[in-house]
Protein backbone atom coordinates (compact mmCIF):
# COMPACT_ATOMS: atom_id res chain seq x y z
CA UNK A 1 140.01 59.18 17.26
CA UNK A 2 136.78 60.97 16.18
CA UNK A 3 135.59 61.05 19.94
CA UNK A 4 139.04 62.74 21.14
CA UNK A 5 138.67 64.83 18.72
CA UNK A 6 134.95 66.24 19.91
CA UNK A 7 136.35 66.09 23.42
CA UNK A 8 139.04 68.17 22.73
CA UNK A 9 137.24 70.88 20.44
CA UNK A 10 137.08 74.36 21.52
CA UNK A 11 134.50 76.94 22.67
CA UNK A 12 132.37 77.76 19.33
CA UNK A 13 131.69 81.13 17.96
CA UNK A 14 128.60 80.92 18.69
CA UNK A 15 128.83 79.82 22.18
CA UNK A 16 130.91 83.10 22.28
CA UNK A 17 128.45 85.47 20.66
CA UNK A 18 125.33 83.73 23.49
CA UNK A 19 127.68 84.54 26.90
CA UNK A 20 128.70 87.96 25.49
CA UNK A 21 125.14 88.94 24.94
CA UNK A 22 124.14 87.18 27.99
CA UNK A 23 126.55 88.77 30.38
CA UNK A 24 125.37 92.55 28.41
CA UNK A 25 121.95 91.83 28.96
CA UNK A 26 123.12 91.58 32.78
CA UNK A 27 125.20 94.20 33.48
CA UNK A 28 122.28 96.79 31.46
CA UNK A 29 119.97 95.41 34.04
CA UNK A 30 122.54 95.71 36.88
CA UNK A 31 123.09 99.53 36.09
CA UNK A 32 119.34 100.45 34.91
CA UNK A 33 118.72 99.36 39.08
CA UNK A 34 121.05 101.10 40.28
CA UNK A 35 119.54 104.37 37.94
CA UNK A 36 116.22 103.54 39.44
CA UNK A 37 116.97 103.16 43.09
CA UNK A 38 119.32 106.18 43.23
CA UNK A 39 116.25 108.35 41.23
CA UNK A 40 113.59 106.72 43.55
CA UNK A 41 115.61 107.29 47.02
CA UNK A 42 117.80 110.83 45.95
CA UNK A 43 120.61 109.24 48.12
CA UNK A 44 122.81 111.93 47.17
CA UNK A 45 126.04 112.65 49.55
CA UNK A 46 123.58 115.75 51.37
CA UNK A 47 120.31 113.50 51.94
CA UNK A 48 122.90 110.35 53.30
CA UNK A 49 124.38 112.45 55.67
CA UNK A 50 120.53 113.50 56.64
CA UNK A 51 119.34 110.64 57.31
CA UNK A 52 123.08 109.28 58.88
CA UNK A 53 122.45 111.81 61.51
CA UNK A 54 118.60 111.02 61.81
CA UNK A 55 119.75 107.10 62.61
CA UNK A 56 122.71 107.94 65.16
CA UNK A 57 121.02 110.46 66.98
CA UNK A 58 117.36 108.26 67.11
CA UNK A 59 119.39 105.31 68.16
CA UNK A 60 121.32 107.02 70.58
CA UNK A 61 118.01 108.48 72.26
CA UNK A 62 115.81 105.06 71.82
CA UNK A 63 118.31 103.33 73.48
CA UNK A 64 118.37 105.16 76.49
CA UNK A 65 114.62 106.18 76.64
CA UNK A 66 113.91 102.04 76.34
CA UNK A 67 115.25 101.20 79.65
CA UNK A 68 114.00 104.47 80.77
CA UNK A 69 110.69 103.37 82.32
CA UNK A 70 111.79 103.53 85.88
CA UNK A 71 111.65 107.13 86.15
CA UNK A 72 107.91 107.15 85.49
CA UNK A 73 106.30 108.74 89.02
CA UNK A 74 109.78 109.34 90.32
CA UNK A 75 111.63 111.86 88.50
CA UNK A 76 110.14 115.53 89.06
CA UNK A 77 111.02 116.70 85.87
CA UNK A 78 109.21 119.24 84.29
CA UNK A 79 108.00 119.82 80.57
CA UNK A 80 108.15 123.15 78.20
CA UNK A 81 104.83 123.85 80.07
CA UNK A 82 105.69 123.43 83.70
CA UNK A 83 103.95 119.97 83.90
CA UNK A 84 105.33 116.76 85.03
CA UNK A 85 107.35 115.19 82.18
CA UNK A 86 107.42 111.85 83.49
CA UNK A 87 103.95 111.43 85.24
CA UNK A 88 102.31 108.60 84.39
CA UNK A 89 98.18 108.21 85.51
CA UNK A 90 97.64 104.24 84.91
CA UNK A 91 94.39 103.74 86.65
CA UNK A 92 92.23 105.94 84.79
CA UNK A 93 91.52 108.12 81.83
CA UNK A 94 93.12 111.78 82.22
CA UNK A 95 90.88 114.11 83.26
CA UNK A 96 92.30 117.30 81.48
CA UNK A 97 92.21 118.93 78.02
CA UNK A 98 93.86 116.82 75.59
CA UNK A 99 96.68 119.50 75.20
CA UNK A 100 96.92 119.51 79.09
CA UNK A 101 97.27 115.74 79.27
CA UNK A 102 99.94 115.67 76.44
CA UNK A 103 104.03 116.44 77.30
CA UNK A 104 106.69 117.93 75.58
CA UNK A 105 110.23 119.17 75.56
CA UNK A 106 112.42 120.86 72.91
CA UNK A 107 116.17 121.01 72.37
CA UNK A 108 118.02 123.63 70.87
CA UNK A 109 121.07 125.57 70.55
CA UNK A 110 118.97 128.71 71.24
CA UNK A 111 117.04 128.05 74.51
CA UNK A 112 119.55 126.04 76.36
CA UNK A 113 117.44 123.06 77.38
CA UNK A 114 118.20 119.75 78.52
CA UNK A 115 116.42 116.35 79.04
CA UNK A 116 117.11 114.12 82.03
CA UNK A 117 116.18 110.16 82.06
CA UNK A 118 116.64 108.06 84.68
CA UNK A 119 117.99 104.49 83.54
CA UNK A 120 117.67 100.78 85.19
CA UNK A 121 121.05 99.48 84.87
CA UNK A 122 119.97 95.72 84.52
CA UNK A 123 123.07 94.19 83.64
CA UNK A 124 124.54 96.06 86.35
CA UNK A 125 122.26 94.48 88.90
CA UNK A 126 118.67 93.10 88.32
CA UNK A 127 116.35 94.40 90.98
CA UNK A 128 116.48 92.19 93.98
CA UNK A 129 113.60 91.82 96.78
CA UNK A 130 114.99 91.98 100.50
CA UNK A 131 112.98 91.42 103.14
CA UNK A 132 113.18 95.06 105.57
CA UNK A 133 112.89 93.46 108.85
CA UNK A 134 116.50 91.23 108.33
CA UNK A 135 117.60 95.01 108.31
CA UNK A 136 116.81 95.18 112.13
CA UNK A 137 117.59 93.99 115.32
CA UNK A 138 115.64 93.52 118.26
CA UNK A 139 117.17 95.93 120.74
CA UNK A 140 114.01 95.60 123.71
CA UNK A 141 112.75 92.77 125.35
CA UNK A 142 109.40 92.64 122.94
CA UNK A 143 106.32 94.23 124.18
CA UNK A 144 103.68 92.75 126.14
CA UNK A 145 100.62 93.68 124.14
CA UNK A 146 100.58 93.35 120.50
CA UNK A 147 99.17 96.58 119.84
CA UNK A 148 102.46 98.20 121.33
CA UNK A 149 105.24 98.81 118.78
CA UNK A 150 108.25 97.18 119.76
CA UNK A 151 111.69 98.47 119.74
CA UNK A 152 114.20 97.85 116.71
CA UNK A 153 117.04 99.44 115.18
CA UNK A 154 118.62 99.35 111.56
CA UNK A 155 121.72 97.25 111.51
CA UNK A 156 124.05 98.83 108.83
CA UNK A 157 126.24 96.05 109.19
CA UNK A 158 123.62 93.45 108.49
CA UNK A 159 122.47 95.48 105.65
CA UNK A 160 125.27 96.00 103.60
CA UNK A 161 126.11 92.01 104.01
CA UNK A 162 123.03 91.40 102.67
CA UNK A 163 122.87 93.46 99.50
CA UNK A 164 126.38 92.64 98.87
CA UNK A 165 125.30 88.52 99.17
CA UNK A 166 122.04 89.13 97.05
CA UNK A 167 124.11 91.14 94.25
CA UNK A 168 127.88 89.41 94.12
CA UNK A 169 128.72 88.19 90.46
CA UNK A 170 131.68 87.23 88.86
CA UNK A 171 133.58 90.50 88.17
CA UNK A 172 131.96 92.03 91.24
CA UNK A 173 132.53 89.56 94.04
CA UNK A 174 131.67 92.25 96.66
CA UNK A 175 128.10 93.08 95.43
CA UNK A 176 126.98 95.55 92.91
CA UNK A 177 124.74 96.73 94.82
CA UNK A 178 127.89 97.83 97.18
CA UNK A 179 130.38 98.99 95.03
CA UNK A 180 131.53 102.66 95.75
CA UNK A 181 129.52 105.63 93.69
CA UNK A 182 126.85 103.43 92.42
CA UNK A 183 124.11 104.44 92.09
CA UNK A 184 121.15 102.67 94.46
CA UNK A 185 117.64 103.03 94.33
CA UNK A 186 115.36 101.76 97.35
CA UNK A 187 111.74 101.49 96.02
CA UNK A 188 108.30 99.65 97.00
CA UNK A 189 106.47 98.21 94.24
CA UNK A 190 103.31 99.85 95.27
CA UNK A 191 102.33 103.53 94.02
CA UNK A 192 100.47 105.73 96.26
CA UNK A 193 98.83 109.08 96.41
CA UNK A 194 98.65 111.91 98.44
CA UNK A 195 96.68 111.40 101.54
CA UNK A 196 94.79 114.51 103.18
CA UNK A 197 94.17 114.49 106.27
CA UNK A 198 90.22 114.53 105.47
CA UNK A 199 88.83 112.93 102.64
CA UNK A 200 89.95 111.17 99.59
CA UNK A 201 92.84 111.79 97.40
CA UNK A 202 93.08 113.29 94.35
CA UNK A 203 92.79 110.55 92.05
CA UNK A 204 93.27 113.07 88.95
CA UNK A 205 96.97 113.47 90.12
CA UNK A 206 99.24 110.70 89.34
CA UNK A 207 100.58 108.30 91.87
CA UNK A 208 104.12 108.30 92.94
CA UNK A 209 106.38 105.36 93.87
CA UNK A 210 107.94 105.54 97.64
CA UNK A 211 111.38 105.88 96.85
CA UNK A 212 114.98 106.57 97.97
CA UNK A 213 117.86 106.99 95.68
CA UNK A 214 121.62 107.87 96.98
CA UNK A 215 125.02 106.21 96.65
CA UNK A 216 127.57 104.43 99.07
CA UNK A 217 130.36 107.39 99.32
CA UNK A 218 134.00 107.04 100.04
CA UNK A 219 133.44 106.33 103.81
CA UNK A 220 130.88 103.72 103.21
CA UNK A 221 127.95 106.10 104.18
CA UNK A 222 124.96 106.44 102.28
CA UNK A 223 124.45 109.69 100.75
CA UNK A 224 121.39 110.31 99.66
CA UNK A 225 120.12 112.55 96.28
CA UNK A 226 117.44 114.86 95.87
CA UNK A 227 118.92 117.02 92.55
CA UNK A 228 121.22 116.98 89.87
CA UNK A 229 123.16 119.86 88.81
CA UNK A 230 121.18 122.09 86.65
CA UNK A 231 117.93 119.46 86.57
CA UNK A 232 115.99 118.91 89.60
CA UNK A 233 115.18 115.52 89.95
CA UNK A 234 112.74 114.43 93.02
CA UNK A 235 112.50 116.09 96.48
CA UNK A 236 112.17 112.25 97.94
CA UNK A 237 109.36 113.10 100.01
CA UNK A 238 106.49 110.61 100.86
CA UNK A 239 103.84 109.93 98.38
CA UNK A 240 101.17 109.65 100.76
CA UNK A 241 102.27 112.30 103.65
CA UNK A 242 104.29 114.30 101.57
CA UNK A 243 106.78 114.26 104.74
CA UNK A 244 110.78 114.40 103.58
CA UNK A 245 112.39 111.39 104.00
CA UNK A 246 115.12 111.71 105.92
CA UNK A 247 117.69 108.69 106.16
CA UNK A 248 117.36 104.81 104.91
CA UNK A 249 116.04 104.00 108.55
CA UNK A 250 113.10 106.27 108.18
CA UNK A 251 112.10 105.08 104.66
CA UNK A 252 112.05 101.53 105.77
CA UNK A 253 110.21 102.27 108.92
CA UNK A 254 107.61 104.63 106.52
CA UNK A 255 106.81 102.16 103.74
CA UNK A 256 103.39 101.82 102.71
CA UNK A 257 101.38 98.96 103.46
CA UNK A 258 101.59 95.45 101.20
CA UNK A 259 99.98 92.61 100.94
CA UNK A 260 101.58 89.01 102.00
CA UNK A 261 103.24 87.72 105.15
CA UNK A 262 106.50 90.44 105.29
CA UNK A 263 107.23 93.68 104.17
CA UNK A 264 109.88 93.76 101.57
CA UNK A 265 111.74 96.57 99.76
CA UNK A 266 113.02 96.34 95.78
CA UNK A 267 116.46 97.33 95.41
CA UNK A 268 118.24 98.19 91.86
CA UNK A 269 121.26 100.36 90.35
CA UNK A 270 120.17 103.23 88.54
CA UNK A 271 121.83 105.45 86.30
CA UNK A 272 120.67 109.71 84.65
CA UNK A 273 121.25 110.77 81.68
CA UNK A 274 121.03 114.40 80.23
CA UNK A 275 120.93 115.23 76.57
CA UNK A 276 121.50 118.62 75.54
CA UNK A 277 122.13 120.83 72.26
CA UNK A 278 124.94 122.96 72.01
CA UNK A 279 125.69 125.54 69.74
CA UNK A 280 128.71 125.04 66.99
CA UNK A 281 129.99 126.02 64.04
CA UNK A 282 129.44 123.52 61.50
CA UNK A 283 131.07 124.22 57.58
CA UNK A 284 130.75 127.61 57.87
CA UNK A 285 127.22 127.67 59.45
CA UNK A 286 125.88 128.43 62.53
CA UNK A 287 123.89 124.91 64.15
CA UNK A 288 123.74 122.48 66.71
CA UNK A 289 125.11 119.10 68.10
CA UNK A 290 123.24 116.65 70.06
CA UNK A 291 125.22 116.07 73.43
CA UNK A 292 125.01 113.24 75.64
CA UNK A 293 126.34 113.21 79.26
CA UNK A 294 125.69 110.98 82.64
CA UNK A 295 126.28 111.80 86.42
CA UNK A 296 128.76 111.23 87.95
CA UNK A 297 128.52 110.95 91.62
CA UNK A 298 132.32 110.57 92.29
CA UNK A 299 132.74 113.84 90.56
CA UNK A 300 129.86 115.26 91.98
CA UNK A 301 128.36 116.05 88.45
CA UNK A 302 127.68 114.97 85.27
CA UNK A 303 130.43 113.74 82.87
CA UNK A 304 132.05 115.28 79.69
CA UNK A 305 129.64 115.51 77.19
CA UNK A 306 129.59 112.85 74.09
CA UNK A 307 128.98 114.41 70.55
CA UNK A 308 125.85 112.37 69.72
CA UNK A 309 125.15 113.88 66.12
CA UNK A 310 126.10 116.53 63.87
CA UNK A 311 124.58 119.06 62.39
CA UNK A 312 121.48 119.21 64.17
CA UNK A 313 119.09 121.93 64.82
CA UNK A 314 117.30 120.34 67.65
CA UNK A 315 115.24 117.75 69.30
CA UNK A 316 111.71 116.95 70.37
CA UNK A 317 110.60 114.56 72.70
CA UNK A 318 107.10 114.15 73.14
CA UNK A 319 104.42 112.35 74.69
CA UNK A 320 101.04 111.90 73.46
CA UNK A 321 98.77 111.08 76.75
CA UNK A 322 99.96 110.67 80.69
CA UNK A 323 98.39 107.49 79.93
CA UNK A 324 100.64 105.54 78.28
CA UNK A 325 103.83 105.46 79.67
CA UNK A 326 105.77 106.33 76.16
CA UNK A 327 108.16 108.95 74.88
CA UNK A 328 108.69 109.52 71.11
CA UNK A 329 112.00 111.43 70.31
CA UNK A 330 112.63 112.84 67.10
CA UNK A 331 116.07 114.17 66.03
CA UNK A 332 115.90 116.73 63.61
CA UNK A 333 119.10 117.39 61.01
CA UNK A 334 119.69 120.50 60.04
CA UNK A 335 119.47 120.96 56.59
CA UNK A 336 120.31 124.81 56.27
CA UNK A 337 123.84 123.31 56.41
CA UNK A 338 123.83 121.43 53.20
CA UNK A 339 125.45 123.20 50.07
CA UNK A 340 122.71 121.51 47.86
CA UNK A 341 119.23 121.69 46.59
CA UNK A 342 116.81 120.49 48.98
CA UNK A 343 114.00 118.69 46.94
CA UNK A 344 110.26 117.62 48.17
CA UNK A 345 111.50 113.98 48.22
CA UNK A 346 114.36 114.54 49.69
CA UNK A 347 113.10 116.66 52.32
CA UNK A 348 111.02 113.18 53.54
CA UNK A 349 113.86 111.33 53.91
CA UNK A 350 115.41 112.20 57.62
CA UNK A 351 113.94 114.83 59.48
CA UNK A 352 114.23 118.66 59.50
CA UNK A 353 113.40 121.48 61.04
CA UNK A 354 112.75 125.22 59.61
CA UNK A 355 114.30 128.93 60.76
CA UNK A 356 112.04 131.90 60.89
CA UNK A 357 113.21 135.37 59.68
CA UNK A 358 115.24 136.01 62.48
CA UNK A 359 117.50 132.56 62.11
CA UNK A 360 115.39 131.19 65.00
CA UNK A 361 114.85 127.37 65.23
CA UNK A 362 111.62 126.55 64.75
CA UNK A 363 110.99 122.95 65.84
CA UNK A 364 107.74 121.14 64.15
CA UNK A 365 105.01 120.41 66.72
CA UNK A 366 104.45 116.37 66.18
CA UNK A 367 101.00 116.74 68.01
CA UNK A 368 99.70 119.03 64.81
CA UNK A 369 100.07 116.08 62.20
């Protein structure tokens, strides 16, 4: 009896009193956290939304700038200063003034800039390496000496069979690389420079990649481009005789020299982007919005612009030396638009930029800290 009695006894006061205090002592510690993190971080609603639109719009632009390595010595973009945005000098150590051999562009409501990347659309179609002459047929009995060129000619045909083979999957059973408005981009794996016709090149110029971009139109014809609408892109010309190419026959026939036992071209879908900032009306103030668009080549121009982030007073993208073939964007929130107290700790978390007297955007210069 005495043991069912102790096995049925309740929960003592004291046993009481112990969780009580234990479960106070918790939630004190519980709540004097969450009084320290909000004092050390200031995540009020204002600095949040700061450094919400910091994150979107960085994502956003380090997404696309990632796969963006395959307009390096292609696209003829230009910077702020007239120089090439996306020249890259690999072999050796620029020869300019630092602030010569540095690039930047700025984006904002006021001067009506954009930025255009060109994309690798990998999971559209992973480059592929064709061999040029299966693109040809022998249309001559072959010459006698073998210092005389024979005579071929480009079989279309042939050609679109074989990119369609070497780029079928799944979902696109006729070839990636042939569906209608994609964009193609014919390259050789070698970079080249300029070639006078006496001496040496210039080595302090950056070498370009022999390339030819276009898109299959509605009549199965290649259709080559050499701009974009509002952003000049490349003039496709020759990197070594600076002659225009002219059709896919006379970039295969004009490829520079490689190594091994057969020339081969690299073939890969490609894709531009453009990001812009465009004025708007944001809670009663004056600001910006990041804008993201592509091209379309079906419509013959870029797409609706995507609201990226909100409020924003611009964008810099910048790069530190032609050397190294990286871009740093930074998005910068504007924080003129906040109905708050902007404090020194606050002001570090996200990014922001300043106005001048006149309400002018003033974008901070990352190369001056």
């Amino acid at each position: 009896m005495n043991s069912y009695r102790n096995s049925e006894s309740g929960i003592s006061l004291i046993e009481v009193l112990l969780v009580t205090t234990l479960g106070a002592f918790i939630f004190l510690a519980v709540g004097e956290l969450m009084v320290f993190l909000k004092k050390g971080l200031l995540v009020t609603d204002g600095n949040f939304r700061a450094l919400q639109t910091e994150m979107v719009g960085s994502r956003a632009l380090w997404f696309d700038i990632t796969n963006s390595g395959v307009g390096f010595n292609v696209l003829g973009f230009n910077d702020e200063n007239g120089r090439g945005f996306w020249d890259y000098l690999k072999d050796q150590p620029c020869p300019e003034t630092l602030d010569a051999c540095r690039r930047r562009i700025t984006l904002t409501p006021q001067n009506g800039a954009s930025f255009v990347l060109m994309k690798e659309d990998s999971k559209e179609s992973p480059s592929q390496a064709i061999q040029v002459a299966r693109f040809y047929d022998q249309t001559e009995p072959a010459p006698g000496s073998f210092t005389a060129a024979g005579t071929v000619t480009l079989n279309e045909t042939r050609m679109k069979d074989i990119l369609a083979t070497k780029s079928a999957t799944t979902w696109s059973p006729n070839g990636t690389l042939r569906e209608p408005f994609a964009l193609i981009q014919f390259y050789s794996v070698s970079l080249e420079r300029q070639m006078p016709a006496a001496g040496l090149p210039n080595f302090n110029e950056a070498p370009r990649a022999h390339s030819y971009m276009g898109y299959w139109d509605g009549g199965d014809t290649f259709q080559s481009i050499t701009t974009l609408p509002g952003a000049p892109i490349s003039d496709q010309r020759h990197p070594v005789t600076d002659n225009q190419i002219t059709s896919l026959d006379n970039f295969f026939r004009t490829m520079p020299p490689q190594g091994g036992d057969a020339l081969f071209t690299m073939v890969r879908r490609v894709s531009f982007v453009r990001y812009s900032v465009e004025a708007l009306e944001y809670e009663g103030y004056q600001t910006g919005r990041l804008m993201r668009s592509t091209f379309d080549p079906a419509a013959g121009g870029w797409s609706q612009p995507q609201t990226v982030a909100v409020p924003i007073c611009g964008i810099e993208l910048a790069r530190r030396s032609i050397n190294m073939p990286s871009v740093r964007p930074t998005v910068y929130e504007d924080k003129s638009t906040l109905n708050r107290r902007v404090t020194s700790k606050s002001e570090a978390i996200g990014s922001s930029c300043r106005r001048d007297a006149a309400g002018n955007v003033v974008i901070p210069n990352s190369f001056e800290f």
